[in-house]
N, C-alpha and C. Protein backbone atom coordinates (compact mmCIF):
# COMPACT_ATOMS: atom_id res chain seq x y z
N UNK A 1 19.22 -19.57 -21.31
CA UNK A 1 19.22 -18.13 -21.12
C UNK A 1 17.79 -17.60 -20.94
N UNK A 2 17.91 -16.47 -20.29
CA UNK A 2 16.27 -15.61 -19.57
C UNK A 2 16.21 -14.67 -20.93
N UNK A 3 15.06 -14.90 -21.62
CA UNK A 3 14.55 -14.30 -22.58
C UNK A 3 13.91 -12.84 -21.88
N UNK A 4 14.82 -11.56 -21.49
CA UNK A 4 14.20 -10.75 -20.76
C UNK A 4 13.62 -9.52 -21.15
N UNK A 5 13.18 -9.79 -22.75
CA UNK A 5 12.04 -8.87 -23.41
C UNK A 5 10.51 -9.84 -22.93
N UNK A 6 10.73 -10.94 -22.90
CA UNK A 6 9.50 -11.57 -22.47
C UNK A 6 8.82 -11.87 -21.56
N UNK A 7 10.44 -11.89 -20.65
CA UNK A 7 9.58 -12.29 -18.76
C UNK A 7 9.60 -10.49 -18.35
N UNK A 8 9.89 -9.50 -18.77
CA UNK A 8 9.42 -8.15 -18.14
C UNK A 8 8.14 -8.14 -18.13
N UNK A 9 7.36 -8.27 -19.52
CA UNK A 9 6.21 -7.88 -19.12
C UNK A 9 4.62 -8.62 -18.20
N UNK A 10 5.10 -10.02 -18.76
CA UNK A 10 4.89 -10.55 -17.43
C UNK A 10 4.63 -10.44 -16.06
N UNK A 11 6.05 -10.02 -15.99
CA UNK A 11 6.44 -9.49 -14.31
C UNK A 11 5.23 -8.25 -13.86
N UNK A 12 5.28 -7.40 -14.87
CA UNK A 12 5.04 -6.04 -14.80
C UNK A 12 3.67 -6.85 -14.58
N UNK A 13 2.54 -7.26 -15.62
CA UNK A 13 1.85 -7.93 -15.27
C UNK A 13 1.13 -8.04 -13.42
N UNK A 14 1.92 -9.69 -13.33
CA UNK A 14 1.75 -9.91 -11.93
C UNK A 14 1.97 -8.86 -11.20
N UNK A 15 3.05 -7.76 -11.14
CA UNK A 15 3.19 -6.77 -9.68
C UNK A 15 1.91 -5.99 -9.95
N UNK A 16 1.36 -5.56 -10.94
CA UNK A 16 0.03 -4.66 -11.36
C UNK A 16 -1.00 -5.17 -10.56
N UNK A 17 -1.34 -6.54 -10.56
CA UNK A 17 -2.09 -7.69 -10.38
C UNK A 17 -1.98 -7.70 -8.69
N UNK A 18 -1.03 -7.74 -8.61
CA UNK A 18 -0.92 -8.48 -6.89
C UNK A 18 -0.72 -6.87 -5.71
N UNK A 19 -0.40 -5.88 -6.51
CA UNK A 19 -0.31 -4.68 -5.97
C UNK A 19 -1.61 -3.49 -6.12
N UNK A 20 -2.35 -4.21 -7.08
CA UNK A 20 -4.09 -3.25 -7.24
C UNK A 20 -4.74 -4.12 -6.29
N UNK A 21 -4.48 -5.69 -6.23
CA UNK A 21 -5.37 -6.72 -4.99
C UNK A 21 -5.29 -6.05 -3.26
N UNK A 22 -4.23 -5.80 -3.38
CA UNK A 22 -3.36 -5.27 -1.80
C UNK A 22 -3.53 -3.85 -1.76
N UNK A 23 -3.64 -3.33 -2.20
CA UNK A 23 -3.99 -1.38 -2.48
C UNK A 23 -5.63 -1.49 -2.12
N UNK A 24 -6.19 -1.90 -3.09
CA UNK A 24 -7.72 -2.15 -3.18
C UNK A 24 -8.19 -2.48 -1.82
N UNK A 25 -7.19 -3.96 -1.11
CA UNK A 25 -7.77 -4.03 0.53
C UNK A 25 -7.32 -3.15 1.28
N UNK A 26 -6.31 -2.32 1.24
CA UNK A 26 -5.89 -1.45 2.13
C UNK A 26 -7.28 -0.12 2.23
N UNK A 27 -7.67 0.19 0.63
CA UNK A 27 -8.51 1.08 0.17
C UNK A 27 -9.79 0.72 1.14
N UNK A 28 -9.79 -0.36 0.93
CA UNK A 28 -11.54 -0.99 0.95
C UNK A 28 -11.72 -1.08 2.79
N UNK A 29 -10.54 -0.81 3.70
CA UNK A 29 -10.54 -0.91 5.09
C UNK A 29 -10.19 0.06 5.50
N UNK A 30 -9.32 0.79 5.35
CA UNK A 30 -9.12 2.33 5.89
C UNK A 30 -10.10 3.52 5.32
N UNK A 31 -11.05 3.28 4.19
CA UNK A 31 -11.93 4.06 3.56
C UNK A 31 -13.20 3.63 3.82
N UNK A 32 -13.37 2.08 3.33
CA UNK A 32 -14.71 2.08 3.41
C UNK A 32 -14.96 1.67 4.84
N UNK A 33 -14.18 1.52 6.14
CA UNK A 33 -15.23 1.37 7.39
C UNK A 33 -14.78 2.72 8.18
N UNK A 34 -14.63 3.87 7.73
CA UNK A 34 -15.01 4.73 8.68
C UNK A 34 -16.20 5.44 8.87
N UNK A 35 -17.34 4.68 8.58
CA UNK A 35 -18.36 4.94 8.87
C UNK A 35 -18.43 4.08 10.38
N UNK A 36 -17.78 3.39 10.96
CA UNK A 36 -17.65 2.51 11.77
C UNK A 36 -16.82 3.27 12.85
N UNK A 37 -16.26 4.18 12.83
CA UNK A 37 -15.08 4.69 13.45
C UNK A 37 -16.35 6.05 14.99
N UNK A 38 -15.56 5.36 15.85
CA UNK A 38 -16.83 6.03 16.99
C UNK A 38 -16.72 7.58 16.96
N UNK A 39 -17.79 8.42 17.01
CA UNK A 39 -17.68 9.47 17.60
C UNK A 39 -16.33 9.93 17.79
N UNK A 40 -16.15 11.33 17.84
CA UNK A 40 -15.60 11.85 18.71
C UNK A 40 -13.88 11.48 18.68
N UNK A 41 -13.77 10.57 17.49
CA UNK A 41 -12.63 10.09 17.10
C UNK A 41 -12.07 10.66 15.37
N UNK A 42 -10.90 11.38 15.41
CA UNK A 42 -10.46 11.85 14.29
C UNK A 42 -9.44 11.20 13.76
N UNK A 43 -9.66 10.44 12.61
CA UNK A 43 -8.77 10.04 11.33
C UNK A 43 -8.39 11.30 10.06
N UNK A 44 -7.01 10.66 9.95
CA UNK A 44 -6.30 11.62 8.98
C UNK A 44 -6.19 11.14 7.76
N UNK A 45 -7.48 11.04 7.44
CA UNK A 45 -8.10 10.49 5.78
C UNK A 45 -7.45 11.32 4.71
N UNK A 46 -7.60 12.20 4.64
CA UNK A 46 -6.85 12.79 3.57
C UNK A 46 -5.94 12.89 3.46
N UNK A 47 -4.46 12.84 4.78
CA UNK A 47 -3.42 12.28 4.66
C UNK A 47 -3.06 11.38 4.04
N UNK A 48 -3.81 9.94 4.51
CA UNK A 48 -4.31 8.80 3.97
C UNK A 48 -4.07 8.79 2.45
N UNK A 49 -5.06 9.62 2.28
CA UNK A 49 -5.59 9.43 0.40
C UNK A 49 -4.21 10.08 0.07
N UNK A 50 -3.80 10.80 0.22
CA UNK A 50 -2.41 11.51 -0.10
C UNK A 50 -0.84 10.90 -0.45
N UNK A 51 -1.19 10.10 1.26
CA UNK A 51 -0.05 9.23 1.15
C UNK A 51 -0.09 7.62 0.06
N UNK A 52 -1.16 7.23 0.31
CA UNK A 52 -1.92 6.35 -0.43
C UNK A 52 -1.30 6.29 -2.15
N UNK A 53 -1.92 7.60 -2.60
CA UNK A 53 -1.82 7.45 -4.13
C UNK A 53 -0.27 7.67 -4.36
N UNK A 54 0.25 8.67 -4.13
CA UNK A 54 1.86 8.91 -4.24
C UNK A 54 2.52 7.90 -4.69
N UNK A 55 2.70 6.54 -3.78
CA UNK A 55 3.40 5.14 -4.23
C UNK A 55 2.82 4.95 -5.76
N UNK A 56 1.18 4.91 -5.84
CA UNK A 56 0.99 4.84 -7.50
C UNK A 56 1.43 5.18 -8.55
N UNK A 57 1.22 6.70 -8.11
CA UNK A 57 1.98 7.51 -9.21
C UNK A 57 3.42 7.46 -9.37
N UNK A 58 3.95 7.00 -8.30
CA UNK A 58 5.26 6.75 -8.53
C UNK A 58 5.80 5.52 -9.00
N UNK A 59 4.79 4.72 -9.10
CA UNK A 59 5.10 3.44 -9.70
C UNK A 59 4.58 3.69 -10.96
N UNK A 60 3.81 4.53 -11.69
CA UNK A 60 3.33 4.37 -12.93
C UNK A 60 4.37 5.00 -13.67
N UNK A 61 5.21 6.26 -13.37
CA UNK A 61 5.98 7.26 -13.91
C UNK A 61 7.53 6.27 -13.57
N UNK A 62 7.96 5.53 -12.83
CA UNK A 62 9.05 4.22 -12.69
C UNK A 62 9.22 3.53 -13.55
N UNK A 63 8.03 3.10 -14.25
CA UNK A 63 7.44 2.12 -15.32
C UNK A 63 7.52 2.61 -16.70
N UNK A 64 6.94 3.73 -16.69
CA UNK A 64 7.25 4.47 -18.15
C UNK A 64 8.51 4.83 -18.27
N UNK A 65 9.12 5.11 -17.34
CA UNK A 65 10.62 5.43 -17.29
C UNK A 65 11.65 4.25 -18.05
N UNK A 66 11.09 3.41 -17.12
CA UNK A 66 11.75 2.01 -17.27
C UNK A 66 11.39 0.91 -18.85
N UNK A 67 10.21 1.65 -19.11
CA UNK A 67 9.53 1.00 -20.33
C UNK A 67 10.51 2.31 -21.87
N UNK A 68 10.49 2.99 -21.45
CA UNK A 68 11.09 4.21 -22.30
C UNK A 68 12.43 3.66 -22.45
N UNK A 69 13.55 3.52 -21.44
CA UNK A 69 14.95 3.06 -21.31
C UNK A 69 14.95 2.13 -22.34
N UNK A 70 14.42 1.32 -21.53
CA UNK A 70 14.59 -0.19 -22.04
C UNK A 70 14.95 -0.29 -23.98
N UNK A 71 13.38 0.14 -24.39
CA UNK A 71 13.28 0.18 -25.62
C UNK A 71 14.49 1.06 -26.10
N UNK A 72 14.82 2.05 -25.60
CA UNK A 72 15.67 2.65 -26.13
C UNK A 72 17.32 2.38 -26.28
N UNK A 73 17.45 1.47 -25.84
CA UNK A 73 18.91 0.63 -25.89
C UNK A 73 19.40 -0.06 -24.38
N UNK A 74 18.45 -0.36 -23.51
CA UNK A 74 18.87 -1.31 -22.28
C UNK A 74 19.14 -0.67 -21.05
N UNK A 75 19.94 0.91 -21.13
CA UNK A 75 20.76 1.48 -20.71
C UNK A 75 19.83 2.38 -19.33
N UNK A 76 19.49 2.19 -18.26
CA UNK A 76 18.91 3.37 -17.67
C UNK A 76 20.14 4.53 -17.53
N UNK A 77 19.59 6.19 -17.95
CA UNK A 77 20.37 6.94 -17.87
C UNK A 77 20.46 7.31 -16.05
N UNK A 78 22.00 7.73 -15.69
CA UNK A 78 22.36 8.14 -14.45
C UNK A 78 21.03 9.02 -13.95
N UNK A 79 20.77 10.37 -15.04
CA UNK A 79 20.03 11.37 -15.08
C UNK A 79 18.75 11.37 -13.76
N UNK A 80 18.41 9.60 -13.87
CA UNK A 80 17.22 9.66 -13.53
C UNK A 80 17.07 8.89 -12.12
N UNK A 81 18.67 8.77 -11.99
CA UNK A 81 18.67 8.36 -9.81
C UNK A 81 18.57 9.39 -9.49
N UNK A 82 18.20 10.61 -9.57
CA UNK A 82 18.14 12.03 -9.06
C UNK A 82 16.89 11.58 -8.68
N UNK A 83 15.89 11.31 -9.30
CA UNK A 83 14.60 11.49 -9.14
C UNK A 83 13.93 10.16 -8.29
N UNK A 84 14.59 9.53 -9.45
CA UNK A 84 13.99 7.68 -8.50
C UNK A 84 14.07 7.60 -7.30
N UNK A 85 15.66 7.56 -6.59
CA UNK A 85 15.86 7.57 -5.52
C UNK A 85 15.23 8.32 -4.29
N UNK A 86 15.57 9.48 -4.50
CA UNK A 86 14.32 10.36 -3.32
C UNK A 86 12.66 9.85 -3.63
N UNK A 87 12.27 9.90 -4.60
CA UNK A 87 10.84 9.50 -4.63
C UNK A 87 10.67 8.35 -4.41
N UNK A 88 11.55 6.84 -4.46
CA UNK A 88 11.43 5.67 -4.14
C UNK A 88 11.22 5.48 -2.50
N UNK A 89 12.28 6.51 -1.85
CA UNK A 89 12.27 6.23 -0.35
C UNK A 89 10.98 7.26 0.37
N UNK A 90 10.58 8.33 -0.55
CA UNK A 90 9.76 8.77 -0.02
C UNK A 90 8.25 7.50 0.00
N UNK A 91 7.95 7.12 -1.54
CA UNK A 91 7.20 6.03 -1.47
C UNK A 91 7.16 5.10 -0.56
N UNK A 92 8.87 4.44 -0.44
CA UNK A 92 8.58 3.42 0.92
C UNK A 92 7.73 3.79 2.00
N UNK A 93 7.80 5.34 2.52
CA UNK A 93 7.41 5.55 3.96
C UNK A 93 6.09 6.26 3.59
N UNK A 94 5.18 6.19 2.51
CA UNK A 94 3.85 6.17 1.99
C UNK A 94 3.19 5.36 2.21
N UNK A 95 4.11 4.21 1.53
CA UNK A 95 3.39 2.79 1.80
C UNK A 95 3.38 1.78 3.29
N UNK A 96 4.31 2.64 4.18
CA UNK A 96 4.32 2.19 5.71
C UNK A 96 3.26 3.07 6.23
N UNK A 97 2.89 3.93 6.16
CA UNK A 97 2.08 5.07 6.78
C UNK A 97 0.55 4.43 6.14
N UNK A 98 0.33 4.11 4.54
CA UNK A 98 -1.01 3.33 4.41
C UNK A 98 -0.75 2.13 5.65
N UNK A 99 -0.01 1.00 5.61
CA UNK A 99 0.14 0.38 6.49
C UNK A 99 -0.57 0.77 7.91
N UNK A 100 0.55 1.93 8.71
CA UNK A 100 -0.35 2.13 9.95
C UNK A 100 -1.30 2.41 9.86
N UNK A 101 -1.90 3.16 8.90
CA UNK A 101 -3.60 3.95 8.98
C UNK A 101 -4.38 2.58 8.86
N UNK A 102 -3.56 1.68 8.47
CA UNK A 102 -4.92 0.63 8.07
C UNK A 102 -4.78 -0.13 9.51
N UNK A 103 -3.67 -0.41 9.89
CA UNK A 103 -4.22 -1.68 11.31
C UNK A 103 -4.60 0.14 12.37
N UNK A 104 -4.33 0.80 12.37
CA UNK A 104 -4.74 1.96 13.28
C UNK A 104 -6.34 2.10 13.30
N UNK A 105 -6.77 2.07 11.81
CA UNK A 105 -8.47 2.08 11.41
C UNK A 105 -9.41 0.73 12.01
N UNK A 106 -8.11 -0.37 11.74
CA UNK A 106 -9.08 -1.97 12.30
C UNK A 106 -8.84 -1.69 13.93
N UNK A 107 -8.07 -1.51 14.10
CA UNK A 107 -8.21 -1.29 15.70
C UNK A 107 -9.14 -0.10 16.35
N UNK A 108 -9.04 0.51 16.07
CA UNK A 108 -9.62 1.67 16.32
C UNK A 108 -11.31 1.19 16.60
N UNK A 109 -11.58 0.45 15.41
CA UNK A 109 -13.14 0.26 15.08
C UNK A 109 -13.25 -1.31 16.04
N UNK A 110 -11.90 -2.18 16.14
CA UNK A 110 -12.39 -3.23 17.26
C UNK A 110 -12.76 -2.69 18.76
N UNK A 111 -11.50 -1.80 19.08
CA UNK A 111 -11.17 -1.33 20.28
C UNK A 111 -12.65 -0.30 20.95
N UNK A 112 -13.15 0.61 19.80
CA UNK A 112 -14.01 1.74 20.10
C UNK A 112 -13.32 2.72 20.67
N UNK A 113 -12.18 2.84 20.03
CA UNK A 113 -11.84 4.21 21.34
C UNK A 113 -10.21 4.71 20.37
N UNK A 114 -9.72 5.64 20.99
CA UNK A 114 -8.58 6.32 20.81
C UNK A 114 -7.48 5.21 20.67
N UNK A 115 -6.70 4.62 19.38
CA UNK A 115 -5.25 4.04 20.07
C UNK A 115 -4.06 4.71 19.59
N UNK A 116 -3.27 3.84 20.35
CA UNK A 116 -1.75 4.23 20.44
C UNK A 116 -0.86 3.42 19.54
N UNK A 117 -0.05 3.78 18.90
CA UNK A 117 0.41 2.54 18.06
C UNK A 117 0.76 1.13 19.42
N UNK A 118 1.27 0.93 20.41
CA UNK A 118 1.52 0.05 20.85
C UNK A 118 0.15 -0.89 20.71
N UNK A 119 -1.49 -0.26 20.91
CA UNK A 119 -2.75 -0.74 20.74
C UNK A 119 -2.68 -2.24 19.11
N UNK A 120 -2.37 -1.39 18.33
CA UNK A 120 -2.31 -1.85 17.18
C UNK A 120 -1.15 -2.58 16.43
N UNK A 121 0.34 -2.43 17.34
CA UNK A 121 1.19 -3.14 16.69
C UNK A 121 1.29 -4.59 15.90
N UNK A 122 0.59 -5.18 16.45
CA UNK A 122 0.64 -6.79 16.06
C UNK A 122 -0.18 -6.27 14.54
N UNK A 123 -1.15 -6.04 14.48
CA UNK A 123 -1.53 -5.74 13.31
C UNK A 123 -1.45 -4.94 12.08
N UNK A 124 -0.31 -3.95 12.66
CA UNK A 124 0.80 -3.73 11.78
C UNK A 124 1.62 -4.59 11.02
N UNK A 125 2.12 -4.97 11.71
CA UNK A 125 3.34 -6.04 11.32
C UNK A 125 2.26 -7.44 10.90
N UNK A 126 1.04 -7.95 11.16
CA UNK A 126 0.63 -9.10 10.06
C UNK A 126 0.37 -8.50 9.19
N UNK A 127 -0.35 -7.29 8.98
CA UNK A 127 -0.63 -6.89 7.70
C UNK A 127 0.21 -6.46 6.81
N UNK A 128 1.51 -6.25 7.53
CA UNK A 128 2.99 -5.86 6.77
C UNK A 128 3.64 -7.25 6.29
N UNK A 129 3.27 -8.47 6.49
CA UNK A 129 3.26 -9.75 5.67
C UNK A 129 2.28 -10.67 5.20
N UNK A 130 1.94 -9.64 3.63
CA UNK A 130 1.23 -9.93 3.09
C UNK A 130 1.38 -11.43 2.38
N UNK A 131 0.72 -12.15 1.69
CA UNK A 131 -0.43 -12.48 1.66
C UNK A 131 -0.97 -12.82 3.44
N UNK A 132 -0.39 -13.43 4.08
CA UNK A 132 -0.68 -14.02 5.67
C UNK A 132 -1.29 -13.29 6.10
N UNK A 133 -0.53 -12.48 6.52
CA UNK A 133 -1.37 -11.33 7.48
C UNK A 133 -2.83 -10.97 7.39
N UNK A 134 -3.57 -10.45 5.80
CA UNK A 134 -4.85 -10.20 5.30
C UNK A 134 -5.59 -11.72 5.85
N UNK A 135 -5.51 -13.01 5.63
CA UNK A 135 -5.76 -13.80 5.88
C UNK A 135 -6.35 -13.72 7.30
N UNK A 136 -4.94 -13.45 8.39
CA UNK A 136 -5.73 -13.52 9.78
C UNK A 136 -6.33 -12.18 9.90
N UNK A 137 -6.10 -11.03 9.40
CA UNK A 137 -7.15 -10.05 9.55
C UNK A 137 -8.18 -9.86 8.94
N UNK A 138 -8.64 -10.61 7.87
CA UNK A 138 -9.75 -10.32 7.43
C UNK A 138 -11.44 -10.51 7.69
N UNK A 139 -10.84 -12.28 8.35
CA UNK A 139 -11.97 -12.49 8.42
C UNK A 139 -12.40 -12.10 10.18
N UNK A 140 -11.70 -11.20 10.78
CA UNK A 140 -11.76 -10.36 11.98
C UNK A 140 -12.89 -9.37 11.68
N UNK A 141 -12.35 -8.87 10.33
CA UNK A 141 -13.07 -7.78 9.62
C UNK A 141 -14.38 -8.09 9.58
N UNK A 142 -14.66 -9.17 8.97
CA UNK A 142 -16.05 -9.55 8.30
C UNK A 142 -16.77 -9.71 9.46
N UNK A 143 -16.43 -10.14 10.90
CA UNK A 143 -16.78 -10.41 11.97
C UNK A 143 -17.39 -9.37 12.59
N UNK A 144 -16.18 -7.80 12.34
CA UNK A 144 -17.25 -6.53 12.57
C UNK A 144 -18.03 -6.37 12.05
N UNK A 145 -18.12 -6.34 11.00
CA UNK A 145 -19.72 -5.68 9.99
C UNK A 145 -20.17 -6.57 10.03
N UNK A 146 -20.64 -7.97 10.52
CA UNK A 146 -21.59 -8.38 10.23
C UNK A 146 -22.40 -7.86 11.67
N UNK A 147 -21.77 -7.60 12.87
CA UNK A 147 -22.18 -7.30 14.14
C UNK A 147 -23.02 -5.69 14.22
């Protein structure tokens, strides 16, 4: 039998772990190279930062939720698919939108110029299968700034 007072926190653990690693690169490429981003070209950074944190906070307030239940007899109350649910799916399409801003930002800064999502698709979708994807885009990355 799954001892599941013991493998939760664990879990909780690793997703903290493997989801601040993947946030942090999303952070560290859509933030820190628009100093790289040409002229005359406008990013929706504060969208960005907007859409960005939302998934956090919604994962921290999920967690306490879920950490509160638990202890309190196993049971999540109905009460609280009111809330989860809309804010879960809003999160999903937070965390697709960091997604585009980030291969939109690497392209943008390969390309030099205005794109279109069709410009950037492929790098959507590697960076949307993570760990791989960072792999072949990164060291693309390192290739710009060192230039």
């Amino acid at each position: 039998p799954i001892n599941l007072p013991l493998i939760m926190p664990l879990f909780i653990i690793a997703l903290v772990i493997s989801a601040g690693i993947l946030y942090s690169w999303f952070w560290s490429v859509s933030i820190g190279m628009q100093s790289k981003i040409p002229e005359g070209i406008s990013m929706k950074v504060k969208k960005f930062k907007v859409f960005f944190f939302t998934p956090l906070i919604y994962f921290i307030l999920f967690i306490c939720i879920f950490i509160l239940e638990f202890s309190g007899g196993g049971i999540v109350s109905p009460k609280y698919f009111v809330f989860i649910i809309p804010l879960h799916l809003f999160s999903m399409f937070c965390i697709f939108y960091v997604l585009y801003f980030t291969a939109k930002t690497f392209k943008t800064i390969d390309l030099q110029r205005e794109v279109s999502f069709s410009d950037f698709a492929g790098e959507f979708f590697t960076i949307w299968f993570y760990p791989i994807g960072i792999w072949i885009i990164q060291p693309k990355i390192n290739k710009m700034l060192e230039e």
